[in-house]
N, C-alpha and C. Protein backbone atom coordinates (compact mmCIF):
# COMPACT_ATOMS: atom_id res chain seq x y z
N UNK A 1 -5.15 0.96 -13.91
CA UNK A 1 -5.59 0.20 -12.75
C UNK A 1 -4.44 0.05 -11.76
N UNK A 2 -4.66 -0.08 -10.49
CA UNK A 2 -3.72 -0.11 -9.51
C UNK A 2 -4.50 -1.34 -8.52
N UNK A 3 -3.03 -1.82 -8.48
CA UNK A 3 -3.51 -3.44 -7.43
C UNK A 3 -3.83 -2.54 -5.98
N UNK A 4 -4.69 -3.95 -5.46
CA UNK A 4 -5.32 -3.17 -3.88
C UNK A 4 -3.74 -4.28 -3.01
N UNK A 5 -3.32 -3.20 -2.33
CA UNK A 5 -2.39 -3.59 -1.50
C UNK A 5 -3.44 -4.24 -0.18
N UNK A 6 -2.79 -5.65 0.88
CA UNK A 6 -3.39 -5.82 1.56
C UNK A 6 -1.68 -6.21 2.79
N UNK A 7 -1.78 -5.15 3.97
CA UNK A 7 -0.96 -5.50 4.93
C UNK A 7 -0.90 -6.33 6.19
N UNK A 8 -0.33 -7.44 6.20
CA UNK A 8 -1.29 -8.39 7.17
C UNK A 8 0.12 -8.02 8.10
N UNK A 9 -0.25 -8.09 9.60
CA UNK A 9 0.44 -8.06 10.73
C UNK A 9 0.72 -6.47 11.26
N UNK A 10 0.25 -6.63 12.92
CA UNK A 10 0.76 -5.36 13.40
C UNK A 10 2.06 -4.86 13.47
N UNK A 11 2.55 -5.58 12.82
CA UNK A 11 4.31 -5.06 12.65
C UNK A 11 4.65 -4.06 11.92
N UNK A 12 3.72 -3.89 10.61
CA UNK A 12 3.70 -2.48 9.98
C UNK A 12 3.27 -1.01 10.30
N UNK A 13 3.11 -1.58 11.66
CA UNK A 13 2.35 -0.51 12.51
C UNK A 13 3.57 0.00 13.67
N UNK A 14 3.80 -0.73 14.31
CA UNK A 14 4.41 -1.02 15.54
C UNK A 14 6.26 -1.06 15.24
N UNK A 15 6.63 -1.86 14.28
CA UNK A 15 7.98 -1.46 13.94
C UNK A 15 8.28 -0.48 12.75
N UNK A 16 9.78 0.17 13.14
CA UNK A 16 10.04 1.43 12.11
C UNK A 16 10.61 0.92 10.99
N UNK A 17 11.13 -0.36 11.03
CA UNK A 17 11.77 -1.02 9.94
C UNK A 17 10.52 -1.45 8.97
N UNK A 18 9.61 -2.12 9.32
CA UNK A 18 8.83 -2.67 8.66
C UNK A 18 7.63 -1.17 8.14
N UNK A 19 7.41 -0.37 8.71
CA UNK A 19 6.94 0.79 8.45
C UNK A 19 7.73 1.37 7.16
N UNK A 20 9.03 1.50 7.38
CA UNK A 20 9.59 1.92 6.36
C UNK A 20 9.88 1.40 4.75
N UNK A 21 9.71 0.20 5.30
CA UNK A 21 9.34 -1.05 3.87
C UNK A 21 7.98 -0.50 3.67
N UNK A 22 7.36 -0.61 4.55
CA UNK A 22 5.34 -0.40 4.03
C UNK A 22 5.30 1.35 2.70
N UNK A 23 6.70 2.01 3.36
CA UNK A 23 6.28 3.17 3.12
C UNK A 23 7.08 3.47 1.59
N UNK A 24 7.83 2.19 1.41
CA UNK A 24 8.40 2.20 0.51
C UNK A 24 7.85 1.56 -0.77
N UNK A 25 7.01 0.88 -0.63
CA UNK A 25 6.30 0.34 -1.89
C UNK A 25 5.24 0.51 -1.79
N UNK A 26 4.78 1.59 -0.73
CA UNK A 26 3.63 2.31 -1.27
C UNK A 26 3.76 3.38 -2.51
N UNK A 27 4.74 3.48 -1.70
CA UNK A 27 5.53 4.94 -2.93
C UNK A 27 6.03 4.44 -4.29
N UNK A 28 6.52 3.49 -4.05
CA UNK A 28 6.96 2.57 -5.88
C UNK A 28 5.35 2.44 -6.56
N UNK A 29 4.58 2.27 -6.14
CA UNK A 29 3.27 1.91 -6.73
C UNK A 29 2.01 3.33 -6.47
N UNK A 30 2.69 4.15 -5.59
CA UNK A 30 1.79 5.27 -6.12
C UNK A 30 1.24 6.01 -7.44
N UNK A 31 -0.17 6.07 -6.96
CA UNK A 31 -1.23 6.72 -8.23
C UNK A 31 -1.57 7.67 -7.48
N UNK A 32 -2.57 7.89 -8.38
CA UNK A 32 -3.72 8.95 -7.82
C UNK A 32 -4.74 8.66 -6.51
N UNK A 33 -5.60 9.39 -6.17
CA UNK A 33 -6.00 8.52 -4.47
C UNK A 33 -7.53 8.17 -5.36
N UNK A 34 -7.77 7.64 -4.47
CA UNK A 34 -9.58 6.93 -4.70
C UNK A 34 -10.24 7.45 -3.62
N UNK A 35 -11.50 7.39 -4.22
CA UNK A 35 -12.12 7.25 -2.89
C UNK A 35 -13.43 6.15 -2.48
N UNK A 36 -13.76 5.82 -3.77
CA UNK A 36 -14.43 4.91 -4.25
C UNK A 36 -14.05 3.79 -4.49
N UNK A 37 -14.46 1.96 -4.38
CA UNK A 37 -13.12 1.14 -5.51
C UNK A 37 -14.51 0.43 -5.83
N UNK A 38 -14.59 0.62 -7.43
CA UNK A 38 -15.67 -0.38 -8.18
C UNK A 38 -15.28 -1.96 -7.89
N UNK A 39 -15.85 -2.77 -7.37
CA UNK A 39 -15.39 -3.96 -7.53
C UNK A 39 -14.95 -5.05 -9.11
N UNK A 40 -15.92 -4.13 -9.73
CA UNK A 40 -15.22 -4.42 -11.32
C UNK A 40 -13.74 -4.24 -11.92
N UNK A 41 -13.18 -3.11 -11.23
CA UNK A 41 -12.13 -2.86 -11.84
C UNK A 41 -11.09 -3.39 -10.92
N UNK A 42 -11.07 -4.06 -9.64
CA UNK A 42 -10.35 -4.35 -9.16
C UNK A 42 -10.03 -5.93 -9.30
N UNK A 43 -8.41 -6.00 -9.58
CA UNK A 43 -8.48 -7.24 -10.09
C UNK A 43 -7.36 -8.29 -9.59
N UNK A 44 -6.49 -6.99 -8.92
CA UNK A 44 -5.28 -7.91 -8.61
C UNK A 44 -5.31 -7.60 -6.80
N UNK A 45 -4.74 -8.47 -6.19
CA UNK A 45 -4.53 -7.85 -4.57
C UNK A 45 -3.05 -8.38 -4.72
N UNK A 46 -2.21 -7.51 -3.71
CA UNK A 46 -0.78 -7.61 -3.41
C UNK A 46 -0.93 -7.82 -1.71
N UNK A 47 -0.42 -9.20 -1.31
CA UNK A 47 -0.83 -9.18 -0.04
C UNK A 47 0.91 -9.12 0.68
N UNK A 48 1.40 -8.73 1.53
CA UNK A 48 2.05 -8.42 2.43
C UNK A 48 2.13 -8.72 3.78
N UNK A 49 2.86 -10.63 4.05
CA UNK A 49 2.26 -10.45 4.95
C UNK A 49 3.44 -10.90 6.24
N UNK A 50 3.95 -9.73 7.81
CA UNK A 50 4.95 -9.64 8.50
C UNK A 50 5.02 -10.86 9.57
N UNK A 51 5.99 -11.62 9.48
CA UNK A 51 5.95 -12.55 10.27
C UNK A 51 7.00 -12.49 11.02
N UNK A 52 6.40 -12.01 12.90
CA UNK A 52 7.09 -11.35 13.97
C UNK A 52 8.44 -12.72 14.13
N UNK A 53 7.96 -14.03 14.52
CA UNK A 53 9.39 -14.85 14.97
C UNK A 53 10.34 -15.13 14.03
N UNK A 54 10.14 -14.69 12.33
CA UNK A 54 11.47 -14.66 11.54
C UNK A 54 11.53 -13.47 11.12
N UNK A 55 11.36 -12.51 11.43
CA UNK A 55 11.70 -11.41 10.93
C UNK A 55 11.40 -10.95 9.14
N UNK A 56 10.10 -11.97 8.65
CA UNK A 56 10.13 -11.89 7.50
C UNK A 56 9.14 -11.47 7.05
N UNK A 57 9.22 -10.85 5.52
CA UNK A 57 8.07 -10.36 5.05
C UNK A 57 7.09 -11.38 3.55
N UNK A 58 6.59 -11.83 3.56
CA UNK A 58 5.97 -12.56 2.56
C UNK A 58 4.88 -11.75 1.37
N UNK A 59 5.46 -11.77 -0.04
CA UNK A 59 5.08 -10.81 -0.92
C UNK A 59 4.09 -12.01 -1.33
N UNK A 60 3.25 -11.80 -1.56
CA UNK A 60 1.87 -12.58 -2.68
C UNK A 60 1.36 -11.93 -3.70
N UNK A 61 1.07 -12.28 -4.54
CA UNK A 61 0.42 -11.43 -5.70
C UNK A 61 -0.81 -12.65 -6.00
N UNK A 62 -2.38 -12.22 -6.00
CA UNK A 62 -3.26 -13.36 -6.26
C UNK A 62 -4.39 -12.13 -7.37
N UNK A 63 -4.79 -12.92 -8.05
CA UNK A 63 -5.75 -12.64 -9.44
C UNK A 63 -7.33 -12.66 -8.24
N UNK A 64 -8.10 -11.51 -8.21
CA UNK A 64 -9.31 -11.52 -7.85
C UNK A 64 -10.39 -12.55 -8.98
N UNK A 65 -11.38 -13.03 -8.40
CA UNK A 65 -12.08 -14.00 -9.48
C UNK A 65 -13.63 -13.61 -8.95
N UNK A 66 -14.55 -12.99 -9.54
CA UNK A 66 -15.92 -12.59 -8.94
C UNK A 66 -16.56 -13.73 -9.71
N UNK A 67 -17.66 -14.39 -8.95
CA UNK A 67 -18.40 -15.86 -9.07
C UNK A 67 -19.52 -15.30 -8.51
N UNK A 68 -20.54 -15.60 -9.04
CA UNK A 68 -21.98 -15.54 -8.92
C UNK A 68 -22.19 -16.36 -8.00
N UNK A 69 -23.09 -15.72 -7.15
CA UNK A 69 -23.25 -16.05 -5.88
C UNK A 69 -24.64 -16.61 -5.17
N UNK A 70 -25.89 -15.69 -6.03
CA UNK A 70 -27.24 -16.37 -6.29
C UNK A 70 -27.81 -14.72 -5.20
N UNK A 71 -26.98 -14.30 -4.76
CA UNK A 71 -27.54 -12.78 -3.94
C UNK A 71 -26.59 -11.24 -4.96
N UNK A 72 -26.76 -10.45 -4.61
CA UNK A 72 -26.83 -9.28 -5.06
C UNK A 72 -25.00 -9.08 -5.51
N UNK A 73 -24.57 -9.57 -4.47
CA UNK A 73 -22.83 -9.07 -4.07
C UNK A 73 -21.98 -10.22 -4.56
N UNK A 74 -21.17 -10.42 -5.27
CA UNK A 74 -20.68 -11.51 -6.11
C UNK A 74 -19.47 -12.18 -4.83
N UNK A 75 -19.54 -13.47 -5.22
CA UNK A 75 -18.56 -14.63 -4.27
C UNK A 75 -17.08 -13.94 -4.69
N UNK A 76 -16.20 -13.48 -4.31
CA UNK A 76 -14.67 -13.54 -4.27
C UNK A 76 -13.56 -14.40 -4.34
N UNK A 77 -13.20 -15.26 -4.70
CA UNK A 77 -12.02 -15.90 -4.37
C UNK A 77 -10.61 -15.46 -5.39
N UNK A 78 -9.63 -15.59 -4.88
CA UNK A 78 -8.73 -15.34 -5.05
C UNK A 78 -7.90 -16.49 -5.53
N UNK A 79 -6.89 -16.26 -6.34
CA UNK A 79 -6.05 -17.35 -7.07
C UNK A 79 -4.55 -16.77 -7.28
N UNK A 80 -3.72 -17.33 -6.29
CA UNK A 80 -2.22 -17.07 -6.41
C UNK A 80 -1.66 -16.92 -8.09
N UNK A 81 -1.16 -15.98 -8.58
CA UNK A 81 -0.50 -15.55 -10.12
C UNK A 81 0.95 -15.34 -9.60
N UNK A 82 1.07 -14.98 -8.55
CA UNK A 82 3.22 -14.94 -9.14
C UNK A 82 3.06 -13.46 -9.46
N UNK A 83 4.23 -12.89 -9.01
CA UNK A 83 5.39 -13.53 -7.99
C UNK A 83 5.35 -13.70 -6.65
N UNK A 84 5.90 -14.28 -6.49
CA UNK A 84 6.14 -14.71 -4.85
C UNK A 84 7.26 -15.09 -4.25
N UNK A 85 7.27 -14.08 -3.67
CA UNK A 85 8.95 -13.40 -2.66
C UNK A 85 8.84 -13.52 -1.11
N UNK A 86 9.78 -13.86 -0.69
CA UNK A 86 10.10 -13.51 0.64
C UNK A 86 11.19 -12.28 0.92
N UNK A 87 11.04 -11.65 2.05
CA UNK A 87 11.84 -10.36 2.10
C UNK A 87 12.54 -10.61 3.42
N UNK A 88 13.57 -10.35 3.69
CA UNK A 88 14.63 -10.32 5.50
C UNK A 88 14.90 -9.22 5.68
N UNK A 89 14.48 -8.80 6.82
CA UNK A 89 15.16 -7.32 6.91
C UNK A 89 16.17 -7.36 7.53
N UNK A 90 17.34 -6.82 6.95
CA UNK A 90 18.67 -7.18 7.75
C UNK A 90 19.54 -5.95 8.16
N UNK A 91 19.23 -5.53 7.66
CA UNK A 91 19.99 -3.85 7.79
C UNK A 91 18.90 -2.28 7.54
N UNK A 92 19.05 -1.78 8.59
CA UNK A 92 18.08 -0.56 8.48
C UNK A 92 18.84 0.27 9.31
N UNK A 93 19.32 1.69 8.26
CA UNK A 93 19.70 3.07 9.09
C UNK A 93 18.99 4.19 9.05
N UNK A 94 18.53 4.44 9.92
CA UNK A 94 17.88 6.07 10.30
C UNK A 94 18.80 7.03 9.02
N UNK A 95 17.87 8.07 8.88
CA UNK A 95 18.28 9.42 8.26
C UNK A 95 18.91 10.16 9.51
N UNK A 96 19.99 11.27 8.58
CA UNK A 96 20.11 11.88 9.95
C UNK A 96 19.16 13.07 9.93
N UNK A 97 18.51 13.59 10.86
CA UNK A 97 17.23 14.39 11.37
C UNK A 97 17.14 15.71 10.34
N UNK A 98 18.37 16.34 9.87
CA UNK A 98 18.53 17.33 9.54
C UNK A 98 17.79 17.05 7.95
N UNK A 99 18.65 15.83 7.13
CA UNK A 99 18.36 15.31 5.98
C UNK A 99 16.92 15.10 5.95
N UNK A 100 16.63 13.89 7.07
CA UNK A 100 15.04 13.77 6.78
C UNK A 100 14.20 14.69 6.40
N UNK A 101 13.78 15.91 7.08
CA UNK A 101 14.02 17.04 7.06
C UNK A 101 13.41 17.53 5.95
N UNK A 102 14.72 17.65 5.21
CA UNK A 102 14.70 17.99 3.61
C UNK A 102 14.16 17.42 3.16
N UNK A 103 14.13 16.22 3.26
CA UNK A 103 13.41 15.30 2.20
C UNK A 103 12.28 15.28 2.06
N UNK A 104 11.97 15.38 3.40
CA UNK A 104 10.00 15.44 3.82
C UNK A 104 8.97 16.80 3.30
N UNK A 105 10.36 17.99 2.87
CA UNK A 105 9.74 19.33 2.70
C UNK A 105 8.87 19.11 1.20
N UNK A 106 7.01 19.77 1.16
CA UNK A 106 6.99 19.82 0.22
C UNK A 106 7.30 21.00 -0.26
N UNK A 107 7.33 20.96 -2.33
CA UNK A 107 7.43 22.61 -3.10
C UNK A 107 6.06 23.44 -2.61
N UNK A 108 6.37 24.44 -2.96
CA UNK A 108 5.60 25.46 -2.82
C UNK A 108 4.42 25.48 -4.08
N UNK A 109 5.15 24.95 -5.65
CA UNK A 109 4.14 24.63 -6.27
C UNK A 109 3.44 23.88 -6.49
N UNK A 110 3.47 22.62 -5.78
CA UNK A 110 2.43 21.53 -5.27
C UNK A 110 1.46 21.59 -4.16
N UNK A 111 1.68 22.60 -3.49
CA UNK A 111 0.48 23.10 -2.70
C UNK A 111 -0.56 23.63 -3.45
N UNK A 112 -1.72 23.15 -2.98
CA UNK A 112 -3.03 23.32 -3.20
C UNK A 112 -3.01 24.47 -2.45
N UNK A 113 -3.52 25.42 -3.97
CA UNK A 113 -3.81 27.04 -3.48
C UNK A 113 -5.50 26.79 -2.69
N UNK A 114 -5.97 27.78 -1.49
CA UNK A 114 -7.09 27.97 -1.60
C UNK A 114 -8.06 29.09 -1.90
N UNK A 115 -9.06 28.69 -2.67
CA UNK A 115 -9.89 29.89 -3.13
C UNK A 115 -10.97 30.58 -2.25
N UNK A 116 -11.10 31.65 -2.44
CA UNK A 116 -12.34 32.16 -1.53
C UNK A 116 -13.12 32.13 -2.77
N UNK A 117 -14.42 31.34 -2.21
CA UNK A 117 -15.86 31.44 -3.11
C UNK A 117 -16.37 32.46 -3.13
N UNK A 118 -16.51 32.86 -1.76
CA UNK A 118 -17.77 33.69 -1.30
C UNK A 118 -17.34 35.44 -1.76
N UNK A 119 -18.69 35.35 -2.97
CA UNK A 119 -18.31 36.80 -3.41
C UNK A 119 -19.04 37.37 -2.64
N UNK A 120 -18.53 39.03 -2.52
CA UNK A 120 -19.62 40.27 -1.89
C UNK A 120 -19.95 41.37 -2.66
């Protein structure tokens, strides 16, 4: 199971610092992709949330709780579990262009070969 990340504020959008945090614990917590999410199996949310006049980031971790609701789609609420962090961003340096670069290259054997179906 993998917690549903939730990113609150356009700052993860709009700044490169906070982008680069977003992009960084996406990657610590990468799985496999979905495309589907059963509401059964989802159980934890990790909320994230950027607050522009301190420069801060607020980590939440809350336990999903599904409650019968009396209609088809079950009530939601959520219940704070820990941990709970605050983050400062205080220092952020660019790659230099060349490095990035490298880093960003994928292998050749992680490319998805493609097949031709169509026989003649």
């Amino acid at each position: 199971m993998k917690p549903c990340f939730l990113f609150c504020g356009d700052l993860f959008e709009r700044s490169s610092s906070h982008s680069l945090f977003k992009s960084i614990i996406l990657d610590f917590y990468r799985g496999s992709e979905v495309d589907q999410i059963d509401l059964t199996g989802l159980d934890r949310i990790i909320s994230l949330t950027a607050d522009p006049t301190a420069n801060m980031i607020t980590w939440r971790v809350y336990n999903i709780v599904l409650k019968k609701s009396g209609i088809k789609l079950p009530r939601v609420e959520l219940e704070e579990i820990g941990p709970r962090m605050n983050f400062e961003i205080r220092r952020v340096r660019d790659a230099i262009p060349e490095v990035m670069k490298e880093a960003l290259k994928v292998p050749k054997e992680s490319k998805v070969k493609k097949r031709n179906e169509n026989f003649t």
